[in-house]
C-alpha atoms as a PDB file:
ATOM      1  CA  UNK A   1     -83.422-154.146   5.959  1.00  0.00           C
ATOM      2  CA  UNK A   2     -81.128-152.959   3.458  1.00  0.00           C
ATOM      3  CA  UNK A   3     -78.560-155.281   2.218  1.00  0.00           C
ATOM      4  CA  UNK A   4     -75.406-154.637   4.040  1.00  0.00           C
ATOM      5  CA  UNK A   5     -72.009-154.709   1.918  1.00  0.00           C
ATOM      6  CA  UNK A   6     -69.399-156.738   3.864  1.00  0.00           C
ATOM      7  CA  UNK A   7     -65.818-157.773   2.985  1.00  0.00           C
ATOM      8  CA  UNK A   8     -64.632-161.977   4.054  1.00  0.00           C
ATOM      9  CA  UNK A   9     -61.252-162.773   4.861  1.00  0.00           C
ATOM     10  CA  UNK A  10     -60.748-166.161   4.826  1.00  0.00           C
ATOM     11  CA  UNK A  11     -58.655-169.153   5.076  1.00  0.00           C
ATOM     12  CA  UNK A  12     -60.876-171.115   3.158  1.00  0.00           C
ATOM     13  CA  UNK A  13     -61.398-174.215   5.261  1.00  0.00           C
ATOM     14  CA  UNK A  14     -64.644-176.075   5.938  1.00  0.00           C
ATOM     15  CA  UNK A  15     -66.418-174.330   7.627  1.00  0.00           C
ATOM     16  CA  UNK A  16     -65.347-171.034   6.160  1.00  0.00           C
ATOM     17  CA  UNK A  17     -66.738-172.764   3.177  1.00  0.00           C
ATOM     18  CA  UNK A  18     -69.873-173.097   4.498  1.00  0.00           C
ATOM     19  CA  UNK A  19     -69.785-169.440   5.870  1.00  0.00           C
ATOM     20  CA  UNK A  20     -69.506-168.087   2.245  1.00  0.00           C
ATOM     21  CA  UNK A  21     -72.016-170.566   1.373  1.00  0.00           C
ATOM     22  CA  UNK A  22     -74.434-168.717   4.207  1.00  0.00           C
ATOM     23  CA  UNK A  23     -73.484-165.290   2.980  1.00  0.00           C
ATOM     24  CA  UNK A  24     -74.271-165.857  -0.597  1.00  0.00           C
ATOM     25  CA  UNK A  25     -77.543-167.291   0.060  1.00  0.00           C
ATOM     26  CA  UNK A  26     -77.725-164.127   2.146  1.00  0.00           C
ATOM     27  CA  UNK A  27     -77.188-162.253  -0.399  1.00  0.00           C
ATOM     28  CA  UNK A  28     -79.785-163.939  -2.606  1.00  0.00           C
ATOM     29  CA  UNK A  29     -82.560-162.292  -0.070  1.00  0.00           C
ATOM     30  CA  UNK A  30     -80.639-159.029  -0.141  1.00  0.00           C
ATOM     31  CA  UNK A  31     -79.499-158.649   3.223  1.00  0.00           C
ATOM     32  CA  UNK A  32     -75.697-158.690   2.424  1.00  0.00           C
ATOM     33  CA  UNK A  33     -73.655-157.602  -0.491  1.00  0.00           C
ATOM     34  CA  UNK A  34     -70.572-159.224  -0.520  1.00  0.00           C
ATOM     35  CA  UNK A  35     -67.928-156.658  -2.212  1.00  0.00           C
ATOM     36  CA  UNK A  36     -65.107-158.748  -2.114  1.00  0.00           C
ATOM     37  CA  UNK A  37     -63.628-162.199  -0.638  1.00  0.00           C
ATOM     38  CA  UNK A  38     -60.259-162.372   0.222  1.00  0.00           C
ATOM     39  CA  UNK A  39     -57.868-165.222   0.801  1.00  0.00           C
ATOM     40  CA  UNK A  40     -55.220-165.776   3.449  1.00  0.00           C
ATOM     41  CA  UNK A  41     -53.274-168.698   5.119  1.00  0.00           C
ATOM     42  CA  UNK A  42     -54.346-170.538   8.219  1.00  0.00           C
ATOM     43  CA  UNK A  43     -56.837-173.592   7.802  1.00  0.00           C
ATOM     44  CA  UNK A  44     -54.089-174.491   4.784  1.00  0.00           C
ATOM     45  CA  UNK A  45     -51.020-172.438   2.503  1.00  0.00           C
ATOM     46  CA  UNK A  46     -52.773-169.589   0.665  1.00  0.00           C
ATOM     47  CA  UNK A  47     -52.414-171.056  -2.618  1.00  0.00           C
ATOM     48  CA  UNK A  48     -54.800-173.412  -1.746  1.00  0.00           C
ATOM     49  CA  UNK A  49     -57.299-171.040   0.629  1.00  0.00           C
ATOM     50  CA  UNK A  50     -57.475-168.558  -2.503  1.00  0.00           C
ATOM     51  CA  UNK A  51     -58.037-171.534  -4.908  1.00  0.00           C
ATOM     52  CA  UNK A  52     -60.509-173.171  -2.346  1.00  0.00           C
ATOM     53  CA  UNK A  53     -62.285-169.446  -2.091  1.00  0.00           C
ATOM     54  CA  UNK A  54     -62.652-169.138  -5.872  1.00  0.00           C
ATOM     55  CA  UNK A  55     -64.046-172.522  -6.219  1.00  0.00           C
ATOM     56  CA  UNK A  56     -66.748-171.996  -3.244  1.00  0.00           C
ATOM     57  CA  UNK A  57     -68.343-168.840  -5.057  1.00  0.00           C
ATOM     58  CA  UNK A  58     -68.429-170.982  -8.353  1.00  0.00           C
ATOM     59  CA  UNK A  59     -70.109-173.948  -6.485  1.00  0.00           C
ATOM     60  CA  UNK A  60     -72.660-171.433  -5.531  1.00  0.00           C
ATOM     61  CA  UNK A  61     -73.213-169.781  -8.667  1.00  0.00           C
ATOM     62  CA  UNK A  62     -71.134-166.526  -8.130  1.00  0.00           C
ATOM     63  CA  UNK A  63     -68.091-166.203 -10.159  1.00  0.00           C
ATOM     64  CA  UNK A  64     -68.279-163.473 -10.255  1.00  0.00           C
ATOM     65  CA  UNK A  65     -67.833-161.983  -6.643  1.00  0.00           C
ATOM     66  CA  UNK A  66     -63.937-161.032  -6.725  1.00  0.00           C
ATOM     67  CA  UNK A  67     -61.291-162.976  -4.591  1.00  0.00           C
ATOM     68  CA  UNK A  68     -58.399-161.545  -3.830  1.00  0.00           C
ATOM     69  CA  UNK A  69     -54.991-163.106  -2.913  1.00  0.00           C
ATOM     70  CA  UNK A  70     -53.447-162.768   0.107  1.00  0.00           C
ATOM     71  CA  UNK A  71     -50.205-163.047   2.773  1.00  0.00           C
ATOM     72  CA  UNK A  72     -48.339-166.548   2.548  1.00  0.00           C
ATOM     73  CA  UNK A  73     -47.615-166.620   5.958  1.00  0.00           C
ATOM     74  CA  UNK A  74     -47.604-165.068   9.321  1.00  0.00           C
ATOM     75  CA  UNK A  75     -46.178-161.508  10.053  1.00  0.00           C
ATOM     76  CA  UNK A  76     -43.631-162.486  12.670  1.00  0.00           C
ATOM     77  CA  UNK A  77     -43.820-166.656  12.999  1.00  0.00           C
ATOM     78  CA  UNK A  78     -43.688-169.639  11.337  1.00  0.00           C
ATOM     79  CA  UNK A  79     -47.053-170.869   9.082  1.00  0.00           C
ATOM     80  CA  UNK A  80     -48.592-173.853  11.311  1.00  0.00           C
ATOM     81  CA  UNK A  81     -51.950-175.066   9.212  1.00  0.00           C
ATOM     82  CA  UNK A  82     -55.017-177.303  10.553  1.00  0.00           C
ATOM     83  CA  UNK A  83     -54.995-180.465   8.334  1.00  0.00           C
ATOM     84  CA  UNK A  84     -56.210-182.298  11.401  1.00  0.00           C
ATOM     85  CA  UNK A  85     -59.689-180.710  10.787  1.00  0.00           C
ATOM     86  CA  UNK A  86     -59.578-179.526   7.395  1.00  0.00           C
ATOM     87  CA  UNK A  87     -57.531-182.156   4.978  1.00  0.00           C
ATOM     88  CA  UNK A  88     -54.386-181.522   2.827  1.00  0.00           C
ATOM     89  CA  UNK A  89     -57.129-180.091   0.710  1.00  0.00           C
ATOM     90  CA  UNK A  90     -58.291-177.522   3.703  1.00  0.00           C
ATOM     91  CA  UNK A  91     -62.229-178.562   2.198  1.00  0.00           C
ATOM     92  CA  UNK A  92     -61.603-182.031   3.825  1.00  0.00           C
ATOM     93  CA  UNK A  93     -61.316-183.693   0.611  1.00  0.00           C
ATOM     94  CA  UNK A  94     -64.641-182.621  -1.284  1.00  0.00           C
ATOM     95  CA  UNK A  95     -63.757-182.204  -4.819  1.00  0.00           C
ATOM     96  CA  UNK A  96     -65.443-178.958  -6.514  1.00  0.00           C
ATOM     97  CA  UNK A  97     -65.053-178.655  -9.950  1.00  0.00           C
ATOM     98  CA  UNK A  98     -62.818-175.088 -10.745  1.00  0.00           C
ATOM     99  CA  UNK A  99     -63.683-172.093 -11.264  1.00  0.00           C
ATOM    100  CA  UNK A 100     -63.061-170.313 -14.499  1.00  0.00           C
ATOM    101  CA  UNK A 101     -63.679-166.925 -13.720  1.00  0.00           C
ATOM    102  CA  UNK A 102     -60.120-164.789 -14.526  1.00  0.00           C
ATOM    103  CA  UNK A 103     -57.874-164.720 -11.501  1.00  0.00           C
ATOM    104  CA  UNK A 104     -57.810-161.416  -9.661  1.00  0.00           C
ATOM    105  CA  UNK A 105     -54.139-160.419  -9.236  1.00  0.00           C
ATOM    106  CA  UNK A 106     -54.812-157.163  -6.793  1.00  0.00           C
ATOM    107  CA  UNK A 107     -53.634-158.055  -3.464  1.00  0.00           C
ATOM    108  CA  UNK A 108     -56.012-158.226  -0.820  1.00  0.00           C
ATOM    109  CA  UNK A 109     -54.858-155.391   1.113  1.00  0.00           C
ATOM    110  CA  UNK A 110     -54.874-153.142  -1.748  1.00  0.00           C
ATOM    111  CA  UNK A 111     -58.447-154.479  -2.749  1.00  0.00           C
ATOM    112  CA  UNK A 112     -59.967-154.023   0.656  1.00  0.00           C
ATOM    113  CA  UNK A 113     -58.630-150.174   1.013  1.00  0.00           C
ATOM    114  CA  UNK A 114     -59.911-149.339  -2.247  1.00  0.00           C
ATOM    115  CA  UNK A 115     -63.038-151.086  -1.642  1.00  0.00           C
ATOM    116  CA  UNK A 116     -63.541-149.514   1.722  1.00  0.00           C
ATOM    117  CA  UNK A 117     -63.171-145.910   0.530  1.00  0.00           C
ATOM    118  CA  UNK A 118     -65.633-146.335  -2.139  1.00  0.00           C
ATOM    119  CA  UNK A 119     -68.250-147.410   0.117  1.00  0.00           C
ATOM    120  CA  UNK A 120     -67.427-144.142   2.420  1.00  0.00           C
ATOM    121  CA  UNK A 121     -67.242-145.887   5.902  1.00  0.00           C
ATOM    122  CA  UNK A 122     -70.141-147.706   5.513  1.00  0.00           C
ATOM    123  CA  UNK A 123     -68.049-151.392   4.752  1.00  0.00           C
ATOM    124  CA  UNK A 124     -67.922-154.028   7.425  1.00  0.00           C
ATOM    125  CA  UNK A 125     -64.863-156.640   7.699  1.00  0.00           C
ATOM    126  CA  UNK A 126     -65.659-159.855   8.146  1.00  0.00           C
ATOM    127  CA  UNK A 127     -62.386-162.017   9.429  1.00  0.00           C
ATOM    128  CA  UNK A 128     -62.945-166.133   9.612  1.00  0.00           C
ATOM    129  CA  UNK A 129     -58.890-166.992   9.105  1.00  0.00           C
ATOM    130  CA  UNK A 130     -56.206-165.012  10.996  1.00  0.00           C
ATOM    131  CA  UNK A 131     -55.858-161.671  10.477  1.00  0.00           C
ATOM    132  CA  UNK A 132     -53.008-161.205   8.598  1.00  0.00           C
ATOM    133  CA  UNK A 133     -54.317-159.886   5.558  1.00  0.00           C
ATOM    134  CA  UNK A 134     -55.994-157.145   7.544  1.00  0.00           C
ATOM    135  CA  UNK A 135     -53.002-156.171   9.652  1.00  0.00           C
ATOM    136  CA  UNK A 136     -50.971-155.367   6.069  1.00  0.00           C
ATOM    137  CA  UNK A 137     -53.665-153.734   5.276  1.00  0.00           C
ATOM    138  CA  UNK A 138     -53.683-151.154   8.433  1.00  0.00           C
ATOM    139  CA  UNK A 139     -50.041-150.976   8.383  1.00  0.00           C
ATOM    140  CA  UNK A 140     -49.904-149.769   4.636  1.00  0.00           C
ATOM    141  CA  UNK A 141     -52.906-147.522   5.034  1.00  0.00           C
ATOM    142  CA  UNK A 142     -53.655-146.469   8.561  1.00  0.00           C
ATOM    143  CA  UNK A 143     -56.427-144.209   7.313  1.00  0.00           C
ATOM    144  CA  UNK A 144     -57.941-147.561   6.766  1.00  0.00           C
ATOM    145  CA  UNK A 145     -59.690-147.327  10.061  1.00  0.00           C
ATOM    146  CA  UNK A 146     -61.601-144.158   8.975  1.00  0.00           C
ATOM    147  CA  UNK A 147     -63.086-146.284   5.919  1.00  0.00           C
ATOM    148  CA  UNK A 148     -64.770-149.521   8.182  1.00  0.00           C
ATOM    149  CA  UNK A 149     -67.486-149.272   9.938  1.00  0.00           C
ATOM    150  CA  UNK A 150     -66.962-152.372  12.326  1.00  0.00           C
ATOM    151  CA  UNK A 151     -64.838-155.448  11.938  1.00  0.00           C
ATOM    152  CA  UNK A 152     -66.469-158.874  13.046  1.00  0.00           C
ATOM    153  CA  UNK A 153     -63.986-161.549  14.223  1.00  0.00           C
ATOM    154  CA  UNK A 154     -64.249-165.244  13.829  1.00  0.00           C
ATOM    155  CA  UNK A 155     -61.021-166.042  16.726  1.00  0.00           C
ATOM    156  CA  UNK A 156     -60.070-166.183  20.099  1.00  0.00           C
ATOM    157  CA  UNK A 157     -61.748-166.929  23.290  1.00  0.00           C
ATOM    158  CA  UNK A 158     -62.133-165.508  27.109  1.00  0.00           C
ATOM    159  CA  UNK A 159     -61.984-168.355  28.478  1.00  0.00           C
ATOM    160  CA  UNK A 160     -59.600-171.446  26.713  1.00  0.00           C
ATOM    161  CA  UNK A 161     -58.539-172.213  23.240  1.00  0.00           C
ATOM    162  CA  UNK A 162     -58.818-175.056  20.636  1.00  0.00           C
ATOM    163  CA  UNK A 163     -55.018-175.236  19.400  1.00  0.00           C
ATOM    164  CA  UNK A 164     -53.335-174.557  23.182  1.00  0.00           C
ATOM    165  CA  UNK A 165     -55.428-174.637  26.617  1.00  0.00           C
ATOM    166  CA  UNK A 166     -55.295-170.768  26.063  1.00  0.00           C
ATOM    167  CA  UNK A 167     -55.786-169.937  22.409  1.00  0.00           C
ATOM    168  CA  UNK A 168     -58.192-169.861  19.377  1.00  0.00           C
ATOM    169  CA  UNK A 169     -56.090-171.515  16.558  1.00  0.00           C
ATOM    170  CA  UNK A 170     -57.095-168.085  13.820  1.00  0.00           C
ATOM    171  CA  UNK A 171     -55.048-165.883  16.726  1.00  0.00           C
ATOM    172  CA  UNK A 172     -52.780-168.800  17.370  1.00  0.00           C
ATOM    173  CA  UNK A 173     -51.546-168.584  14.105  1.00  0.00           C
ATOM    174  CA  UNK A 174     -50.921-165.155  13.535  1.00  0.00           C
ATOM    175  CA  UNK A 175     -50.720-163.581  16.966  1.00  0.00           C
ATOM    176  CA  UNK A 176     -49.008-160.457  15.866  1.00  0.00           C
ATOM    177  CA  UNK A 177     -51.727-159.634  13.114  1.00  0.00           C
ATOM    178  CA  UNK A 178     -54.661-159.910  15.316  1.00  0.00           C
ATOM    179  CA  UNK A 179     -53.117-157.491  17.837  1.00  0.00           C
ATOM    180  CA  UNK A 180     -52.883-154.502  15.412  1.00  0.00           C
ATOM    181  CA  UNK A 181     -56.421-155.593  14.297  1.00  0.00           C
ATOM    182  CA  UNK A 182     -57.626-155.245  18.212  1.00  0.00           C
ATOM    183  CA  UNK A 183     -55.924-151.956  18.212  1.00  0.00           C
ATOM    184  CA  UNK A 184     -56.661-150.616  14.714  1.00  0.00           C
ATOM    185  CA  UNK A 185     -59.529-148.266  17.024  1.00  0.00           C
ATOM    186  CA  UNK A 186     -62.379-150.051  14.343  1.00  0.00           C
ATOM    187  CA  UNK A 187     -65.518-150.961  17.035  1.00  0.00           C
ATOM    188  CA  UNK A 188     -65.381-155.207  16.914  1.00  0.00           C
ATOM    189  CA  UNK A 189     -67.465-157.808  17.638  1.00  0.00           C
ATOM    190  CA  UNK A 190     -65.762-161.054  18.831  1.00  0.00           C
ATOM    191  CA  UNK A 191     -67.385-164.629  17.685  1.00  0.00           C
ATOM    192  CA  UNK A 192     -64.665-166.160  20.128  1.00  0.00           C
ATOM    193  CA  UNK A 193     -65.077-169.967  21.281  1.00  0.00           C
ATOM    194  CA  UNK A 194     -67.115-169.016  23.958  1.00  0.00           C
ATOM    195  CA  UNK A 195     -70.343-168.926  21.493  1.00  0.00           C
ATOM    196  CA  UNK A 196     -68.840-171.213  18.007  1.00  0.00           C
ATOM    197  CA  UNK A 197     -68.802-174.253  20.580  1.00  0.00           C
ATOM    198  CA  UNK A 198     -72.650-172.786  21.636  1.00  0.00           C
ATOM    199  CA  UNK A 199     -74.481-173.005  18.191  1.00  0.00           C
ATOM    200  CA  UNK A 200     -73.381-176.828  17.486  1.00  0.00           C
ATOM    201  CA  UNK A 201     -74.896-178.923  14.722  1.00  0.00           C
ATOM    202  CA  UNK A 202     -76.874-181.956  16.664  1.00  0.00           C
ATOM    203  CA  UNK A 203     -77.177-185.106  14.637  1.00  0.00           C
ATOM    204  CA  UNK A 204     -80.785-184.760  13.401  1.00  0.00           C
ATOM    205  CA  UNK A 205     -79.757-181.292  11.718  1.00  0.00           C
ATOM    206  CA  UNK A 206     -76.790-182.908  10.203  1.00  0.00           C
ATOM    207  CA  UNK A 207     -79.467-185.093   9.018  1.00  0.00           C
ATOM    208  CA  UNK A 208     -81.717-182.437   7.439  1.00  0.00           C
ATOM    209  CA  UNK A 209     -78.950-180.932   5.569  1.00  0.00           C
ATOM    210  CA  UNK A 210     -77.652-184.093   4.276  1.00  0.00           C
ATOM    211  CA  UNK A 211     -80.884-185.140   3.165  1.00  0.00           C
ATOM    212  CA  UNK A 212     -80.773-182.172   0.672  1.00  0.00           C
ATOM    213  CA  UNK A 213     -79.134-181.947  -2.403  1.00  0.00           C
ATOM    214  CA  UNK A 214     -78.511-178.471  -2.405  1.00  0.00           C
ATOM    215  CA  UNK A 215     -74.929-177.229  -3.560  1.00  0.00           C
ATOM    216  CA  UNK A 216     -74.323-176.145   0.084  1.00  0.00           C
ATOM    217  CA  UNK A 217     -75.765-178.907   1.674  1.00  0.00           C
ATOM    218  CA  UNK A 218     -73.422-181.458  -0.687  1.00  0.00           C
ATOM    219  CA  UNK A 219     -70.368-179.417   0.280  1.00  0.00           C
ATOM    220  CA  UNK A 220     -71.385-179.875   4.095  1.00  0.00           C
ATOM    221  CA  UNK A 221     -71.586-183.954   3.423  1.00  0.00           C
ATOM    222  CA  UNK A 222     -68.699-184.095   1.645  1.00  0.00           C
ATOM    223  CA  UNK A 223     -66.485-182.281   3.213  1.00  0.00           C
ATOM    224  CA  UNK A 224     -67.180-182.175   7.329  1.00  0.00           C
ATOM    225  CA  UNK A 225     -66.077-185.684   7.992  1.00  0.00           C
ATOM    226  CA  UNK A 226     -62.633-185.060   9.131  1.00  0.00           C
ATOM    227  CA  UNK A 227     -64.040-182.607  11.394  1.00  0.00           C
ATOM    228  CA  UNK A 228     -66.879-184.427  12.765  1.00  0.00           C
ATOM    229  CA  UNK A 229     -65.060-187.121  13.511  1.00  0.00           C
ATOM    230  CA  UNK A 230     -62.256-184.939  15.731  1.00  0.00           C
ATOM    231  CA  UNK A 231     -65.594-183.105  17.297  1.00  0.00           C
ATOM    232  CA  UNK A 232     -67.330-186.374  18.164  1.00  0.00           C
ATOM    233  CA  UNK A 233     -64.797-188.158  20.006  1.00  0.00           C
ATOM    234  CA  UNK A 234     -66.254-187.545  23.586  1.00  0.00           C
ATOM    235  CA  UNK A 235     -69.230-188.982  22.098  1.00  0.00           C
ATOM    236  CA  UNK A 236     -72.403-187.718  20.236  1.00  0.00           C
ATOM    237  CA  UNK A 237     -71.783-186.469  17.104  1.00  0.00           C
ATOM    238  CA  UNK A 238     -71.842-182.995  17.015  1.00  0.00           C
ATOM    239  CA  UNK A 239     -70.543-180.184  14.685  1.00  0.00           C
ATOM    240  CA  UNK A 240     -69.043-176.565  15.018  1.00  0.00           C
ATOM    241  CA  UNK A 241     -69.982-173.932  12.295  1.00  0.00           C
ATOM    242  CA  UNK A 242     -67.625-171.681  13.843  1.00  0.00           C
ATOM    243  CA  UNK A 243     -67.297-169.142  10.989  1.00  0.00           C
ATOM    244  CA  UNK A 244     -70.952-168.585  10.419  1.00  0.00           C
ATOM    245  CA  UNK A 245     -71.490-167.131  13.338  1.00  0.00           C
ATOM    246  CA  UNK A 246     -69.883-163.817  12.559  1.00  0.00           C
ATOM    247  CA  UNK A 247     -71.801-164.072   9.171  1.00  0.00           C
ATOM    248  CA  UNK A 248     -75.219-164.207  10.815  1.00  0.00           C
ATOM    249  CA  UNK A 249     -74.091-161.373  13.585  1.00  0.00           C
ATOM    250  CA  UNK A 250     -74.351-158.971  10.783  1.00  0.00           C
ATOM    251  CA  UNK A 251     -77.989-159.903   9.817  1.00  0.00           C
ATOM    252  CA  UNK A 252     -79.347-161.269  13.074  1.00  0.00           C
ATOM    253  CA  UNK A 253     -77.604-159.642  15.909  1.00  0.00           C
ATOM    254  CA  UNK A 254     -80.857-160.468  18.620  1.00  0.00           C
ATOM    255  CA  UNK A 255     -79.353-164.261  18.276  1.00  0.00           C
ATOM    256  CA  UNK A 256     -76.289-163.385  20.125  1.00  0.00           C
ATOM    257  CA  UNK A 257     -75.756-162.065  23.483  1.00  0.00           C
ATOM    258  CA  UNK A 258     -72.390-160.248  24.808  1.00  0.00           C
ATOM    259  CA  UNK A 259     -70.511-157.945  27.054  1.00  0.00           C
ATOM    260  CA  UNK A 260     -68.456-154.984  25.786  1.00  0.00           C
ATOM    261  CA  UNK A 261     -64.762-155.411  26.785  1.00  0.00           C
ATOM    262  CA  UNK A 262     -61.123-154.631  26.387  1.00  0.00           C
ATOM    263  CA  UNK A 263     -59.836-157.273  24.673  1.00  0.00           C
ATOM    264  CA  UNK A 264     -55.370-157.641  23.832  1.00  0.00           C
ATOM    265  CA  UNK A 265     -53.575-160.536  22.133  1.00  0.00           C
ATOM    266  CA  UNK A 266     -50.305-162.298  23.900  1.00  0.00           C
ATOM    267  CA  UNK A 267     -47.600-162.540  21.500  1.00  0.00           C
ATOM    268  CA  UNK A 268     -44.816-163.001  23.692  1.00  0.00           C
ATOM    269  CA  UNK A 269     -45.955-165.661  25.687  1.00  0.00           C
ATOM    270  CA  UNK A 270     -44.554-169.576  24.791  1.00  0.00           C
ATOM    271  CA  UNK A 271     -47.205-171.184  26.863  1.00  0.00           C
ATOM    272  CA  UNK A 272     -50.237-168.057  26.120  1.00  0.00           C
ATOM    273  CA  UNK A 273     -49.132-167.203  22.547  1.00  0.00           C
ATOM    274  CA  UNK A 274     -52.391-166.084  20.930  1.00  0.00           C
ATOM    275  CA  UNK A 275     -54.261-165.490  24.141  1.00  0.00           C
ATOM    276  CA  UNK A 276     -57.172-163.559  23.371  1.00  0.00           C
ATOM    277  CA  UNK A 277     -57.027-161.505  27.115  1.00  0.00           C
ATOM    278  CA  UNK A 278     -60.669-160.000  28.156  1.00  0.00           C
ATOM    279  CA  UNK A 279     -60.878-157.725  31.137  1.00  0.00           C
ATOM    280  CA  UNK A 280     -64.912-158.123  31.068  1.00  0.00           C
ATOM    281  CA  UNK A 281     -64.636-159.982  34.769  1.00  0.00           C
ATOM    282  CA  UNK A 282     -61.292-159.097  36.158  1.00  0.00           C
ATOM    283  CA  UNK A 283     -60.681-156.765  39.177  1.00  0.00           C
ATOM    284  CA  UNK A 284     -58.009-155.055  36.955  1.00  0.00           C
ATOM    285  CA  UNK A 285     -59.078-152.966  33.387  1.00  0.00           C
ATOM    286  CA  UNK A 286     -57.344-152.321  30.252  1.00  0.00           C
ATOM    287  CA  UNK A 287     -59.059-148.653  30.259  1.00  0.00           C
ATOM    288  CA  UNK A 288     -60.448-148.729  27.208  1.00  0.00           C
ATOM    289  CA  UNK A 289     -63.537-151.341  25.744  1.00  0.00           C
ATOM    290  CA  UNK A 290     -62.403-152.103  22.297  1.00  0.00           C
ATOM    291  CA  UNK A 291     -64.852-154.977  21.727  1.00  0.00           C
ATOM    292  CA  UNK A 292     -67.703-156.462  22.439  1.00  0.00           C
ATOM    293  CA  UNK A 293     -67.127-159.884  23.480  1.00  0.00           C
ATOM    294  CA  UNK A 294     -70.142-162.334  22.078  1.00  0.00           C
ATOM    295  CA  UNK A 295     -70.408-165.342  24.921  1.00  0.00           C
ATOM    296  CA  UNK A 296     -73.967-166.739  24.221  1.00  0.00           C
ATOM    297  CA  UNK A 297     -76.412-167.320  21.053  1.00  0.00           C
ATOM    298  CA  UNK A 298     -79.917-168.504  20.473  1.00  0.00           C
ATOM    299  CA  UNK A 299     -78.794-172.242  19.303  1.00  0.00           C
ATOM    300  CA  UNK A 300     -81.689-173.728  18.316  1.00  0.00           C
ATOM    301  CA  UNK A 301     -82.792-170.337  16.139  1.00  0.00           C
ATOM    302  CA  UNK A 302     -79.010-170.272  14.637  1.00  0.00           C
ATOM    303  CA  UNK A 303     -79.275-173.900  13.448  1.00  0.00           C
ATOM    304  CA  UNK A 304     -82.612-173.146  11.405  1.00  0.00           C
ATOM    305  CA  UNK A 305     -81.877-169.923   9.966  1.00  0.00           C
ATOM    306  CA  UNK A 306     -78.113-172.010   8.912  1.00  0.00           C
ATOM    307  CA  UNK A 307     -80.481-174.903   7.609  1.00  0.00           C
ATOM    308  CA  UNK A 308     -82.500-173.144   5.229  1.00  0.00           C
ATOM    309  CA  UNK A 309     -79.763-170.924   4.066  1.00  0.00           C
ATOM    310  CA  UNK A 310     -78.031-174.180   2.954  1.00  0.00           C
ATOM    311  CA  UNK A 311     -80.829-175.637   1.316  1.00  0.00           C
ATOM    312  CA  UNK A 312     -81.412-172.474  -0.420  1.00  0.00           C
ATOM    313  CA  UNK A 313     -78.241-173.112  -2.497  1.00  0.00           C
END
């Protein structure tokens, strides 16, 4: 398998962190080429995402993969973050010493048009934060579509949410962004709730990755308490790598199991703002399948092929 290039929009929390952590060591094997990172808000403000970003590549050893600054806020509401799960910090308080590779001041929009015309439609998106950053982008250059080949989606859900009863906090957020995403007309794949709460941690992995003192795996013990401890509440301790799972899609698609759908956002709702709607099992269709809705994943497989990417660096 040639290495696929890719593009990561991000709003560098925890486990975004450990999804660039997964993608690097996947590039190490030379199955993905990362072309560029990009920061937004979400999981914190942007001027700590893009910092957080920077600082994850250096932890790893890459510097020198670009990252790109991105939108302060939402296109239409008011920036809500997730310090809940994420810390002040958004890396739940791990300290990583900073990077001191030159600070790219192209914006992220910009960066990822340019980017995807030089790879000639051949550059996947990869969106683990809301999708702000890639809404400017379609809105400044709607011949962006013609330049990605498929945009995979860390957000949403067809069934519930995780900031309301019926939405994924990356749509939450930015409700208005992801809906020109879903109708930019770029084919997407959908790593909704439905299969991030499927591929949990158990303890005795936790336990294999903390028992390794690999970069990755010290960034995973330091900084996944906060979020553990919210997961765990109803009882065992468990833990949700949501944002890998779009990150291993590329590589490993026979993990994951779907159904193509149409899939719309609510942004006018109070009560369903940032509904991710999916018409795969309704009586009543959009017309057109503009996704393909992932709802299942091999857990057990995902959790080793995660393991040894973490202990790899």
């Amino acid at each position: 398998m040639s290495s696929v290039p890719v593009w990561i929009d991000t709003d560098t929390g925890v486990d975004d962190a450990i999804a660039l952590m997964a993608a690097i060591a996947l590039q190490r094997q030379k199955k993905l080429e990362i072309v560029g990172i990009s920061a937004v808000c979400g999981n914190a403000e942007q001027a700590r995402t893009f910092e957080n970003a920077r600082n994850v590549v250096n932890l790893a050893g890459r510097p020198d993969i670009p990252v790109y600054p991105g939108a302060s806020k939402p296109i239409m509401v008011e920036l809500q973050t997730a310090a809940y799960v994420h810390g002040e910090d958004g890396l739940g308080g791990a300290a990583l010493p900073a990077s001191g590779a030159p600070k790219e001041t192209e914006m992220a929009w910009d960066a990822l048009y340019r980017c995807a015309r030089e790879r000639k439609g051949e550059l996947e998106l990869i969106l683990i934060g809301p999708e702000t950053n890639a809404a400017i982008a379609f809105q400044k250059y709607p011949d962006l579509r013609d330049y990605l080949k498929r945009i995979l989606i860390m957000g949403g859900a067809a069934i519930g949410g995780n900031r309301t009863p019926a939405a994924e906090f990356n749509i939450w957020v930015d409700p208005h962004a992801a809906q020109m995403v879903f109708k930019s007309g770029v084919p997407l794949i959908m790593c909704g709730l439905d299969v991030t709460t499927r591929v949990e941690l158990n303890p005795a992995e936790m336990d294999e990755i903390e028992n390794c003192d690999s970069a990755a795996c010290r960034l995973f013990r330091e900084s996944t308490k906060i979020a553990r401890n919210m997961y765990s509440r109803g009882g065992e301790d468990v833990y949700y790598a949501h944002d890998v799972c779009p990150v291993l899609y590329v590589v490993y698609p026979e993990l994951f199991s779907g159904v193509e759908s149409g899939v719309f956002v609510e942004t006018r709702g109070t009560i369903t703002r940032g509904q991710t709607v999916t018409d795969y099992d309704t009586d009543v269709k959009f017309g057109v399948k503009n996704a393909r809705v992932i709802l299942g994943a091999d857990r057990q497989r995902f959790a080793e092929i995660l393991i040894d990417l973490l202990k790899s660096i």
